[in-house]
Protein backbone atom coordinates (compact mmCIF):
# COMPACT_ATOMS: atom_id res chain seq x y z
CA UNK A 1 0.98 -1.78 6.77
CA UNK A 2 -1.43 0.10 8.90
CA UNK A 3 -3.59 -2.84 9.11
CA UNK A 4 -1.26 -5.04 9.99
CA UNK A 5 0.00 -5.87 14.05
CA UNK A 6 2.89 -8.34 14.21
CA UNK A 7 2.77 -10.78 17.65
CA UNK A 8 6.20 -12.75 18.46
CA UNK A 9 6.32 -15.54 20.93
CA UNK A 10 9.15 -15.39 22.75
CA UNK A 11 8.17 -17.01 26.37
CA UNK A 12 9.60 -20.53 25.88
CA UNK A 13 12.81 -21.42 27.86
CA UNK A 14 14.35 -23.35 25.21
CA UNK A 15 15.33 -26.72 27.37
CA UNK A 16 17.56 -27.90 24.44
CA UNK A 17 19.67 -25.03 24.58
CA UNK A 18 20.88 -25.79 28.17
CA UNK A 19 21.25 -22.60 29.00
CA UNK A 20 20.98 -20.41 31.77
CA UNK A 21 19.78 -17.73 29.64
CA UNK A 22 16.51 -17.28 27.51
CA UNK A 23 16.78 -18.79 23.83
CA UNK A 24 15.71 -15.69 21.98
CA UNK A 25 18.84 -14.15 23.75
CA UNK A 26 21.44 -16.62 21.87
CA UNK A 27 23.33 -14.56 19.58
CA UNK A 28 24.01 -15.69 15.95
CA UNK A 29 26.09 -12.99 13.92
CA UNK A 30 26.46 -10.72 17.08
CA UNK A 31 22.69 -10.05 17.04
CA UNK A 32 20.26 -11.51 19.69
CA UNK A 33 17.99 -14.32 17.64
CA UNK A 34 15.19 -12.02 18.49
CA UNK A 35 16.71 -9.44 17.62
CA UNK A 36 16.80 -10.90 14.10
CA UNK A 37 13.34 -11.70 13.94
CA UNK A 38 12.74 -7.35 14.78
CA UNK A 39 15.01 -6.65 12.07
CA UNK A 40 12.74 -8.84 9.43
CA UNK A 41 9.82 -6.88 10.77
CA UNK A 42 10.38 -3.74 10.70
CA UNK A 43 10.48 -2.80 7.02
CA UNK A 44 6.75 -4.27 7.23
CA UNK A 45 5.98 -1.13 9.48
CA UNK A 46 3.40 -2.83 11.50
CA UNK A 47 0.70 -0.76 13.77
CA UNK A 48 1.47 -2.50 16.46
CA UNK A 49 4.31 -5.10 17.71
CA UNK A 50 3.48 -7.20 20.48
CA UNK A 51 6.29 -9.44 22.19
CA UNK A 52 5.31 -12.24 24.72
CA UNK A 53 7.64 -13.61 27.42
CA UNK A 54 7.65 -16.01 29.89
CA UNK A 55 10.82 -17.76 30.81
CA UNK A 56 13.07 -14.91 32.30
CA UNK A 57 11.04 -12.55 30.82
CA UNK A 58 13.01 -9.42 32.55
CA UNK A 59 16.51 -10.11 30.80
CA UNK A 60 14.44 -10.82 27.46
CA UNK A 61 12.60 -7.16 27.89
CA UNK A 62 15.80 -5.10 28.96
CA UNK A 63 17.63 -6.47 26.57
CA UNK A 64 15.66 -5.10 23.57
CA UNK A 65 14.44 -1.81 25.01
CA UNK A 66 12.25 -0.29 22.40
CA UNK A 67 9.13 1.98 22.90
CA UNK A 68 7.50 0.83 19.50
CA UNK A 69 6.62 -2.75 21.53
CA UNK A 70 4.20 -3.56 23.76
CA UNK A 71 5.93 -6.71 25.91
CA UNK A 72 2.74 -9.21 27.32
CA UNK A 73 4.20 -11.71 30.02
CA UNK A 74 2.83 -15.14 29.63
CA UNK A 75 3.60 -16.12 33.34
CA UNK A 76 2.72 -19.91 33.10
CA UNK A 77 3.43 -21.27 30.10
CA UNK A 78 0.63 -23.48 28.73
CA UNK A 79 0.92 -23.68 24.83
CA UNK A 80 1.22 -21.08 22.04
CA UNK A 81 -2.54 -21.05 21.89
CA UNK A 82 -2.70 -19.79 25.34
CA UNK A 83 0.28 -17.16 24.54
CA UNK A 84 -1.58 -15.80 21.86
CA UNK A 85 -4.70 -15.61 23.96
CA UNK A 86 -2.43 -13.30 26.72
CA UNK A 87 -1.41 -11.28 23.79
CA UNK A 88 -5.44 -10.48 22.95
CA UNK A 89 -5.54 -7.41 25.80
CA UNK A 90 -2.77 -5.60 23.35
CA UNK A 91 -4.85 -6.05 20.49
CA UNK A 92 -7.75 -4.03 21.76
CA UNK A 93 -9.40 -2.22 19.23
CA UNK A 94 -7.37 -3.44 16.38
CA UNK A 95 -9.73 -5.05 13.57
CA UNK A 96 -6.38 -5.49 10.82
CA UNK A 97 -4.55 -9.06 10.06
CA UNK A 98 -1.82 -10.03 12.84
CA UNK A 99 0.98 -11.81 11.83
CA UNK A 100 2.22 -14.47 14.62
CA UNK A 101 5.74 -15.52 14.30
CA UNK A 102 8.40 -16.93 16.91
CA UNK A 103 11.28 -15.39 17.92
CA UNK A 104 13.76 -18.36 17.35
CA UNK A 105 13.52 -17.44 13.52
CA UNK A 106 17.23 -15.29 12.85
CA UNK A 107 16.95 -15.84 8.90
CA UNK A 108 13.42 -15.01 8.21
CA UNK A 109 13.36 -12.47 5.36
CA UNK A 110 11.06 -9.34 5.53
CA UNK A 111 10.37 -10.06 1.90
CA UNK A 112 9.00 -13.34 2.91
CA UNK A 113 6.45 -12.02 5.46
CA UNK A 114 5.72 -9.16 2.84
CA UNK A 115 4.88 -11.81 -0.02
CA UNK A 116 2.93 -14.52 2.67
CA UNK A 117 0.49 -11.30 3.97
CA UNK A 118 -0.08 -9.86 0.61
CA UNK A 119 -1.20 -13.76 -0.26
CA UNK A 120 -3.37 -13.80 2.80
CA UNK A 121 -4.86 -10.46 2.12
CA UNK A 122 -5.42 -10.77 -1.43
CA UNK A 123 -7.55 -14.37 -1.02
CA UNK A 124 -9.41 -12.66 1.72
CA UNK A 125 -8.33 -15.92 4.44
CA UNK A 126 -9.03 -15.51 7.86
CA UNK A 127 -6.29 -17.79 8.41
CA UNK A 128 -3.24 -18.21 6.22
CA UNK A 129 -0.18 -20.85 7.25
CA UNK A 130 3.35 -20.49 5.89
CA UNK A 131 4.43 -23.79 5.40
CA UNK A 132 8.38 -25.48 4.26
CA UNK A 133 9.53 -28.61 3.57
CA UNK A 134 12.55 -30.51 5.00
CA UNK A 135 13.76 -34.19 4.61
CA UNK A 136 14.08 -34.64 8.57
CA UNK A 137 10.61 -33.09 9.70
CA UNK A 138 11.35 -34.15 13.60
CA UNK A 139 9.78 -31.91 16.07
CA UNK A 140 7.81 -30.44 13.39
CA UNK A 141 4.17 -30.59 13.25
CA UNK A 142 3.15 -31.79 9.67
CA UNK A 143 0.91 -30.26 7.29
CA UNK A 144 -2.23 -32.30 6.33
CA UNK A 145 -3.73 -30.92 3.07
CA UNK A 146 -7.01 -32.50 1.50
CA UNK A 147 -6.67 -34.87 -2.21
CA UNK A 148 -7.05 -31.00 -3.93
CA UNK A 149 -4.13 -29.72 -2.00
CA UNK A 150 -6.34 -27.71 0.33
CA UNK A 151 -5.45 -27.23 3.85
CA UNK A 152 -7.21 -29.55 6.60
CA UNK A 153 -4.80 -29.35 9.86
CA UNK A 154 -1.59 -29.02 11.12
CA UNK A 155 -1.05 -31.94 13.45
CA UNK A 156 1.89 -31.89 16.24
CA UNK A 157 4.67 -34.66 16.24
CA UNK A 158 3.42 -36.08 19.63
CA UNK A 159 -0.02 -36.49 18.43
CA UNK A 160 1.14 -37.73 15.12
CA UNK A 161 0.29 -41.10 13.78
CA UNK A 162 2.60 -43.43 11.73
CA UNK A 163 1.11 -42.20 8.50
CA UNK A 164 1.05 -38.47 9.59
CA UNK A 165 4.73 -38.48 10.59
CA UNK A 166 5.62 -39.70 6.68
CA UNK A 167 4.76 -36.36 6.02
CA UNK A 168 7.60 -33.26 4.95
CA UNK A 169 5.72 -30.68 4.89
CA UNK A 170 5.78 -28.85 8.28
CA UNK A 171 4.51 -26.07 10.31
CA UNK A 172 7.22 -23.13 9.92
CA UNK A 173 5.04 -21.44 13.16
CA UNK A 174 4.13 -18.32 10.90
CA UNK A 175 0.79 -17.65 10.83
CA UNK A 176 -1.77 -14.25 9.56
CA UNK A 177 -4.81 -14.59 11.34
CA UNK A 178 -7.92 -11.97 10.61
CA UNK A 179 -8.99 -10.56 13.87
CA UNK A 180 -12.63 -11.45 12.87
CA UNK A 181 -12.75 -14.97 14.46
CA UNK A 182 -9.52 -14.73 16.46
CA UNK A 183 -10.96 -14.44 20.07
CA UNK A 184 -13.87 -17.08 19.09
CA UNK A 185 -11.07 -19.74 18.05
CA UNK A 186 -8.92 -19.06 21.15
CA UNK A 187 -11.90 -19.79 22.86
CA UNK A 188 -12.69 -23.19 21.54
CA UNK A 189 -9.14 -24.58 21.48
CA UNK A 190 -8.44 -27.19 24.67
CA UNK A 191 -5.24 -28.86 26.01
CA UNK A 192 -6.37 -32.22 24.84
CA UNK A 193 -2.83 -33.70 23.51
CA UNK A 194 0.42 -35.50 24.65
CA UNK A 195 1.33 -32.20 26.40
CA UNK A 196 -1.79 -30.76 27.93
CA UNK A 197 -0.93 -27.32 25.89
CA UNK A 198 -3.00 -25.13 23.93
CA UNK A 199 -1.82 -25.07 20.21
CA UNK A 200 -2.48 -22.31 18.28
CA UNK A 201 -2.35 -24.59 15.03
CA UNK A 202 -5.73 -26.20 16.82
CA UNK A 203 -7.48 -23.31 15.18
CA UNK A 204 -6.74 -24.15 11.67
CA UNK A 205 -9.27 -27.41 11.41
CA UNK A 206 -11.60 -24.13 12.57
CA UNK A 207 -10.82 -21.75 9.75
CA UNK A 208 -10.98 -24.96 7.16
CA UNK A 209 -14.46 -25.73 8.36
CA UNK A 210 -15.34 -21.59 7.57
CA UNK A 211 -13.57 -21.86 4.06
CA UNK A 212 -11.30 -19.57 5.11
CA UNK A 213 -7.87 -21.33 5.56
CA UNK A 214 -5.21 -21.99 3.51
CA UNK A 215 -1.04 -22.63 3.40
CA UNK A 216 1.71 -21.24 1.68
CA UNK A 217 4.47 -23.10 0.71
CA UNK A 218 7.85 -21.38 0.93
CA UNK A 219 10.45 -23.23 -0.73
CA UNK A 220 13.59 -21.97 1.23
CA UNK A 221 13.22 -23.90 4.50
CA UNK A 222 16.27 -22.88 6.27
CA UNK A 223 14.69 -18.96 6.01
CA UNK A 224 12.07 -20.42 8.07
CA UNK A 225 14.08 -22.82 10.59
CA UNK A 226 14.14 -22.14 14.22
CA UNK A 227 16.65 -22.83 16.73
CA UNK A 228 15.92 -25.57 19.52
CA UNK A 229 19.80 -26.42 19.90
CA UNK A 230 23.27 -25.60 19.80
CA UNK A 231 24.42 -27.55 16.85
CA UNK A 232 21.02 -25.77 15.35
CA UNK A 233 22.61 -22.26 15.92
CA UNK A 234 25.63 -23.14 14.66
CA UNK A 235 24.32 -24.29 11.57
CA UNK A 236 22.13 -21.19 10.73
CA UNK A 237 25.12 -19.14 11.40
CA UNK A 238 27.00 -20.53 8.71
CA UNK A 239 23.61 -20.06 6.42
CA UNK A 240 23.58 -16.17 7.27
CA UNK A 241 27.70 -15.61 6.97
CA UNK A 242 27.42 -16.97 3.82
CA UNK A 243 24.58 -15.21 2.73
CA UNK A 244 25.52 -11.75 3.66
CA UNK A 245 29.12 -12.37 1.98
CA UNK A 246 27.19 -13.59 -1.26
CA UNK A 247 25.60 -10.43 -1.04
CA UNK A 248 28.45 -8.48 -0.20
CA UNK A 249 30.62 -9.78 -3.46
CA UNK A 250 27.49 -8.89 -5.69
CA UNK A 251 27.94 -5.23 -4.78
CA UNK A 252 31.88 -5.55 -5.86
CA UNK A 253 33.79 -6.57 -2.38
CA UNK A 254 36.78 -9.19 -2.95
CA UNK A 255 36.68 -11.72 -0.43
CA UNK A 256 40.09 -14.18 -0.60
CA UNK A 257 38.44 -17.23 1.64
CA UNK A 258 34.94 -16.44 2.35
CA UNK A 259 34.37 -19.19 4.71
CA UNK A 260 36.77 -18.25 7.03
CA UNK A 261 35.31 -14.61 7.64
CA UNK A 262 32.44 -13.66 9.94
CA UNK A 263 30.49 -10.91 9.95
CA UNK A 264 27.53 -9.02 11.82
CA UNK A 265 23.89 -8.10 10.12
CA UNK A 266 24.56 -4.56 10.06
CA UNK A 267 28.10 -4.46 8.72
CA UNK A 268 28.36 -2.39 5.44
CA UNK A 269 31.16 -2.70 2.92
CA UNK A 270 31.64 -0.20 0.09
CA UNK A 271 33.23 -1.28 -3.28
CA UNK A 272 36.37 -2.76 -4.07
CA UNK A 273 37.28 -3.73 -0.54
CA UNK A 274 39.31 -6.65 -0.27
CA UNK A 275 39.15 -8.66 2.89
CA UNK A 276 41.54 -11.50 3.32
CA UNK A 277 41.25 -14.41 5.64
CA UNK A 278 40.22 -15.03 8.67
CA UNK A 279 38.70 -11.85 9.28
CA UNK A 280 36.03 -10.69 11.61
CA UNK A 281 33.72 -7.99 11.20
CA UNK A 282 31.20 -7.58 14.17
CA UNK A 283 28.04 -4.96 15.02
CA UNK A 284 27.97 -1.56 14.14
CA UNK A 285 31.26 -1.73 11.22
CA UNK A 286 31.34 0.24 8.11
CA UNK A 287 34.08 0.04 5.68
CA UNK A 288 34.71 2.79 3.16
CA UNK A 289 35.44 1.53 -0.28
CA UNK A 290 38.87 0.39 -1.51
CA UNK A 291 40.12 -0.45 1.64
CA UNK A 292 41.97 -3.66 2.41
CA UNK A 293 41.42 -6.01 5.60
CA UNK A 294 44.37 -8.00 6.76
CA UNK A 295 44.23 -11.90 7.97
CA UNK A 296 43.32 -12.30 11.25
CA UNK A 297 41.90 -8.47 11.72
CA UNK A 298 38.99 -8.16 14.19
CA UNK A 299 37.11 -4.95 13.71
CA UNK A 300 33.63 -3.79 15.79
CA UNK A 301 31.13 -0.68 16.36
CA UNK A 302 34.20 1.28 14.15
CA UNK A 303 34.02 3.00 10.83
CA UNK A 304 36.85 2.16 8.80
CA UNK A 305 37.40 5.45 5.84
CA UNK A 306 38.46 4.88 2.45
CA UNK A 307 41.65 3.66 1.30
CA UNK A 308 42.60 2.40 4.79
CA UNK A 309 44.99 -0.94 4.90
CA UNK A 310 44.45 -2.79 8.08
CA UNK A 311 47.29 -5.02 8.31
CA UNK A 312 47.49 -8.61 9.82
CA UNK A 313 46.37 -9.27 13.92
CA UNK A 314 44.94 -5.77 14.10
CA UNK A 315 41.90 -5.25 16.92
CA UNK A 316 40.06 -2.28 16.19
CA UNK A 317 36.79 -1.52 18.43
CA UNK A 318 34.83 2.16 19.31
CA UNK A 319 36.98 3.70 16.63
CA UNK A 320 36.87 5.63 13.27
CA UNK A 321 39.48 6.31 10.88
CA UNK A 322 38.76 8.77 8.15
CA UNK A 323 41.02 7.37 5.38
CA UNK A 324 43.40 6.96 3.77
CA UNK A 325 45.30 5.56 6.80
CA UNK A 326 47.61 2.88 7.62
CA UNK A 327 47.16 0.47 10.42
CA UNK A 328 48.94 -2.24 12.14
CA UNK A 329 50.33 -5.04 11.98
CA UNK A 330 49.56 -5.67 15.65
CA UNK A 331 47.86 -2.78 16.50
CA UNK A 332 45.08 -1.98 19.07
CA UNK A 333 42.85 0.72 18.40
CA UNK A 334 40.29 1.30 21.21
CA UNK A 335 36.84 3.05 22.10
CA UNK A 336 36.99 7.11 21.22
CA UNK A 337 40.49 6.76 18.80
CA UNK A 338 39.88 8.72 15.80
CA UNK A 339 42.19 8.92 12.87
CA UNK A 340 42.81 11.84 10.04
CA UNK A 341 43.41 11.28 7.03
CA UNK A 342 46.99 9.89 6.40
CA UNK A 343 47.48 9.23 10.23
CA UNK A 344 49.65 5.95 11.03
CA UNK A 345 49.35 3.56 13.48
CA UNK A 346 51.78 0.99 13.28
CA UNK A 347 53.50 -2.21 14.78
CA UNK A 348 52.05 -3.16 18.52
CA UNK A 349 50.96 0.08 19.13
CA UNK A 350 47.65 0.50 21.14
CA UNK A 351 45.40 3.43 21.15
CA UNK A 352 42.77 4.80 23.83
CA UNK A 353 40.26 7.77 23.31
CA UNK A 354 43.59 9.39 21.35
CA UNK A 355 42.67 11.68 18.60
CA UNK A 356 45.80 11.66 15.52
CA UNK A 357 45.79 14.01 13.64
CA UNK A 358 46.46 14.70 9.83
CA UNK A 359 49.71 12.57 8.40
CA UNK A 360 51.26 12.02 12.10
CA UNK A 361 52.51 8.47 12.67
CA UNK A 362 52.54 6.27 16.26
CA UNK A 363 54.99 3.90 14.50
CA UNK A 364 56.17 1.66 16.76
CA UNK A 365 55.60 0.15 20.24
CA UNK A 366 53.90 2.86 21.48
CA UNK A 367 50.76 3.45 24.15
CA UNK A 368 48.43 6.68 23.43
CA UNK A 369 45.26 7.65 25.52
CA UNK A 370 43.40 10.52 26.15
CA UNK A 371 45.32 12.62 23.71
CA UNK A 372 45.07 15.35 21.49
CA UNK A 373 47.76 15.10 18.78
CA UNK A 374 47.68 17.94 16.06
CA UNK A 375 49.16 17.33 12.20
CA UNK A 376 52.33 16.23 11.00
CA UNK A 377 53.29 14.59 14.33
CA UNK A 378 56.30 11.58 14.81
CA UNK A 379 56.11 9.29 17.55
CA UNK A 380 59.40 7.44 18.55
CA UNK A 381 58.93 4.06 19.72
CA UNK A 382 57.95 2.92 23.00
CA UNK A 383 56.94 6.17 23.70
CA UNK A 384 53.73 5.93 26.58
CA UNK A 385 51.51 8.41 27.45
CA UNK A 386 50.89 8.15 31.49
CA UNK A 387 47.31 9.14 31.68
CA UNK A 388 46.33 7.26 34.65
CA UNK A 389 47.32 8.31 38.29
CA UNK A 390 45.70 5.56 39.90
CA UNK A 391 42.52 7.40 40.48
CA UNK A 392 41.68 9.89 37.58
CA UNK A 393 42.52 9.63 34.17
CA UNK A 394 44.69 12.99 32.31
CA UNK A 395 44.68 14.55 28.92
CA UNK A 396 48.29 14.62 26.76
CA UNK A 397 47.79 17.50 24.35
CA UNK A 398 50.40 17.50 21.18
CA UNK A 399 50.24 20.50 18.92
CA UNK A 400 51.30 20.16 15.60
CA UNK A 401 55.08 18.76 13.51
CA UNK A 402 56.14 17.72 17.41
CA UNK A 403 58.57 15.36 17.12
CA UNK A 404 58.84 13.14 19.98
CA UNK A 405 62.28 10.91 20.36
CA UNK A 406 62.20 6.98 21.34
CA UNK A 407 61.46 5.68 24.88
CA UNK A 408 59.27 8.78 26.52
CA UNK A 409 56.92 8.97 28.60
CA UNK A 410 54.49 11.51 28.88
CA UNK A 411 53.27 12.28 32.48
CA UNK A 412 49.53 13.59 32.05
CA UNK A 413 48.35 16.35 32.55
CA UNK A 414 50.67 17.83 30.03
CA UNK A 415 51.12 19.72 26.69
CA UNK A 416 53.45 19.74 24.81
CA UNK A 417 52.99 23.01 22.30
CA UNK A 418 53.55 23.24 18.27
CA UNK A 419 57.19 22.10 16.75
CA UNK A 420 58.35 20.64 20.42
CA UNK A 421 61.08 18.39 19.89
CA UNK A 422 61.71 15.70 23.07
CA UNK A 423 64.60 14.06 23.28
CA UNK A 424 64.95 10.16 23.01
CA UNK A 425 64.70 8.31 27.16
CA UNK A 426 62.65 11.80 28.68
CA UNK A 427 60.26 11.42 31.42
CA UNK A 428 58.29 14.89 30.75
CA UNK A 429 55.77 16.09 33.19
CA UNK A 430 55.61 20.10 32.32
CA UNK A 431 54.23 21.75 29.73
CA UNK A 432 56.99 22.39 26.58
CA UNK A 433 56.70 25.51 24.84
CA UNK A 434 56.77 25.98 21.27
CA UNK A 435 59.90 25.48 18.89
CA UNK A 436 61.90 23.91 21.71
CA UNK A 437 63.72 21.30 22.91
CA UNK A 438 62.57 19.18 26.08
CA UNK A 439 64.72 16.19 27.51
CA UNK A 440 65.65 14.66 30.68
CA UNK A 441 68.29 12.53 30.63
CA UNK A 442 70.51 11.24 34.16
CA UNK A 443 74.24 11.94 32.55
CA UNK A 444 75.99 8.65 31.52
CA UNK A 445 78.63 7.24 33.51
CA UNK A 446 81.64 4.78 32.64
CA UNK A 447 83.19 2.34 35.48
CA UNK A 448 86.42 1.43 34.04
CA UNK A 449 87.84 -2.07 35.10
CA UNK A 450 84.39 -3.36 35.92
CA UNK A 451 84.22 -7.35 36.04
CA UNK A 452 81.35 -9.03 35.28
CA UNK A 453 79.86 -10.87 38.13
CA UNK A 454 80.06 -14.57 37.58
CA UNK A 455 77.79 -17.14 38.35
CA UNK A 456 77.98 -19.27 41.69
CA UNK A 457 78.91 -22.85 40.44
CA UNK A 458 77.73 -23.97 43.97
């Protein structure tokens, strides 16, 4: 939308939270609540998006580095009347509608804000309101509409009267605003009220008077909701997990408990998955189809490949397996592992920046990092991989159908080349060459009539 800017207000410190950070930084579903709000807006592909901060306005701007938005500090925070009026620099030159929403709104739909401008845009307003109801309107300020329905003001709970506060329908803080008479309204708003602020809902009596005002009613009200509190977060995360699971078993994924699961915005499932309980799926996961997700699996910024079981109390983060594989129980799989196809990882095994390769197995009990294991590879259990001196880390390199027997340890830097066989118990810290066999092994000794010691009774 070319003539469209977007403008989110995100300089309030959020007292409620009691928090020592901003907010818009809360996370709900791994994401940043502003974060959420960017996400609705960018499939609107706005000319311009304008942030404002105030209350630690440095952690809110690096945290959200992007060059597509302009960030406008509101350094004392008087109202969002007077935020939009610090914004008005960033709009220079722009004649289009803005769209004015806060940044404490995680489930606001970019179909929403599609359907509420094309309504504004269509009627030719000036200024256009999108309005909700709910049955507890505290905090909200209320929506007074004329006997035809038309819009007269929006009037803030402090400044409420008896009669006024009766009222359900509420501000949702969304607002499209021509430029036209934008700058003249800022102008004529004050900080008479119960909080010496400017409101930006001060212009609407303004608009009304023009003929040029009007409200939208949106009947989904927790797609509008903003977070003031804890128990408020809480409650909106719920909303979204179950939301994105409802949309995830519409496209054919099998989930056995929903409501125990939890997963990130950006997570992507393909069909015939089956995720079991208690599983969690955070930022940056894809899952190729007809895998299956164990109980108590947590899985982030990793691409899972099809066909892939992931069995029970597996952690997999920073990895990608490219399917069909076999992982777990009890495995860790950690930033830079990668996985061929028909690679195994099994039983309390942990993987670091290891590469497996085609059909080789870590079975058992069993540390690999910073190795480069070729195909058809056995790894005996408890075998470790020393990689770390105490000051640099070293590569293991393991060429291909190396069998490696029970209890080794690899001493880094070290290769050991194609169809290597290492004995069961070896420390090995030289290279082994091809088709041979590598062990060291102190010879075993037997004390004959050896006693026990015995425990001193005194």
């Amino acid at each position: 939308m070319s003539s469209l800017a977007v403008l989110v207000l995100a300089a309030g410190q959020g007292t409620r939270m009691r928090s020592s950070q901003p907010k818009v930084l809360h996370e709900l579903a791994g994401w940043p609540l502003l974060q959420h709000v960017l996400g609705s807006i960018d499939p609107l592909k706005p000319a311009r998006i304008i942030i404002v901060t105030g209350h630690q306005a440095h952690l809110v701007e690096a945290a959200l580095p992007n060059a597509a938005i302009t960030w406008v500090r509101q350094e004392q925070q008087k109202g969002t009347g007077h935020a939009v009026q610090c914004a008005l620099p960033a709009l220079e030159g722009f004649t289009g509608n803005l769209l004015i929403l806060n940044g404490d709104t995680p489930l606001v739909e970019a179909k929403t804000l599609q359907t509420f401008v094309g309504h504004h845009s269509r009627e030719k307003r000036e200024l256009s309101v999108l309005s909700m109801t709910i049955p507890s309107p505290t905090g909200y300020g209320r929506v007074v509409r004329d006997a035809a329905g038309g819009l007269l003001e929006v009037v803030e709970e402090k400044d409420a009267d008896a009669r006024i506060r009766e009222i359900t329908e509420v501000n949702s803080g969304i607002y499209c605003v021509g430029t036209k008479y934008l700058v003249q309204w800022l102008q004529n708003i004050d900080n008479n009220n119960a909080q010496g602020e400017y409101y930006l809902p001060d212009i609407i009596p303004m608009a009304v008077a023009k003929g040029v005002g009007a409200a939208y009613h949106h009947p989904d009200s927790l797609s509008l909701a903003g977070v003031n509190n804890r128990q408020q977060l809480a409650k909106l995360e719920k909303v979204f997990r179950d939301r994105k699971v409802e949309s995830l078993m519409e496209e054919g994924v099998t989930f056995v408990d929903p409501e125990s699961c939890w997963l990130a915005p950006d997570v992507v499932v393909g069909k015939d998955v089956v995720i079991f309980p208690n599983v969690i799926l955070g930022v940056g996961v894809t899952i190729g189809g007809g895998c299956r997700i164990g109980p108590f699996c947590e899985i982030s910024n990793s691409s899972i490949g099809p066909d892939t079981v992931v069995k029970p109390f597996s952690h997999i983060e920073g990895a990608t397996t490219k399917g069909p594989n076999e992982i777990g129980p009890y495995a860790r799989l950690r930033v830079g592992s990668v996985l061929d196809a028909k690679a195994k990882v099994g039983n309390f095994c942990e993987l670091k920046k290891a590469h497996i390769g085609e059909g080789s197995k870590v079975n058992h009990l069993s540390y690999v990092g910073d190795t480069e294991m070729g195909k058809g590879v056995n790894i005996g259990a408890g075998t470790i991989t020393c990689n770390y001196d105490g000051a640099n880390k070293h590569k293991t390199t393991i060429g291909d159908n190396v069998f490696v027997g029970s209890g080794t340890q690899l001493v880094a830097p070290v290769t050991l080349n194609d169809e290597v066989v290492v004995g069961a118990g070896s420390t090995i810290s030289k290279d082994v060459p091809q088709k041979t066999l590598a062990l060291t092994r102190a010879p075993q000794r037997t004390i004959n009539n050896w006693t026990r010691p015995t425990k001193n009774k005194k």
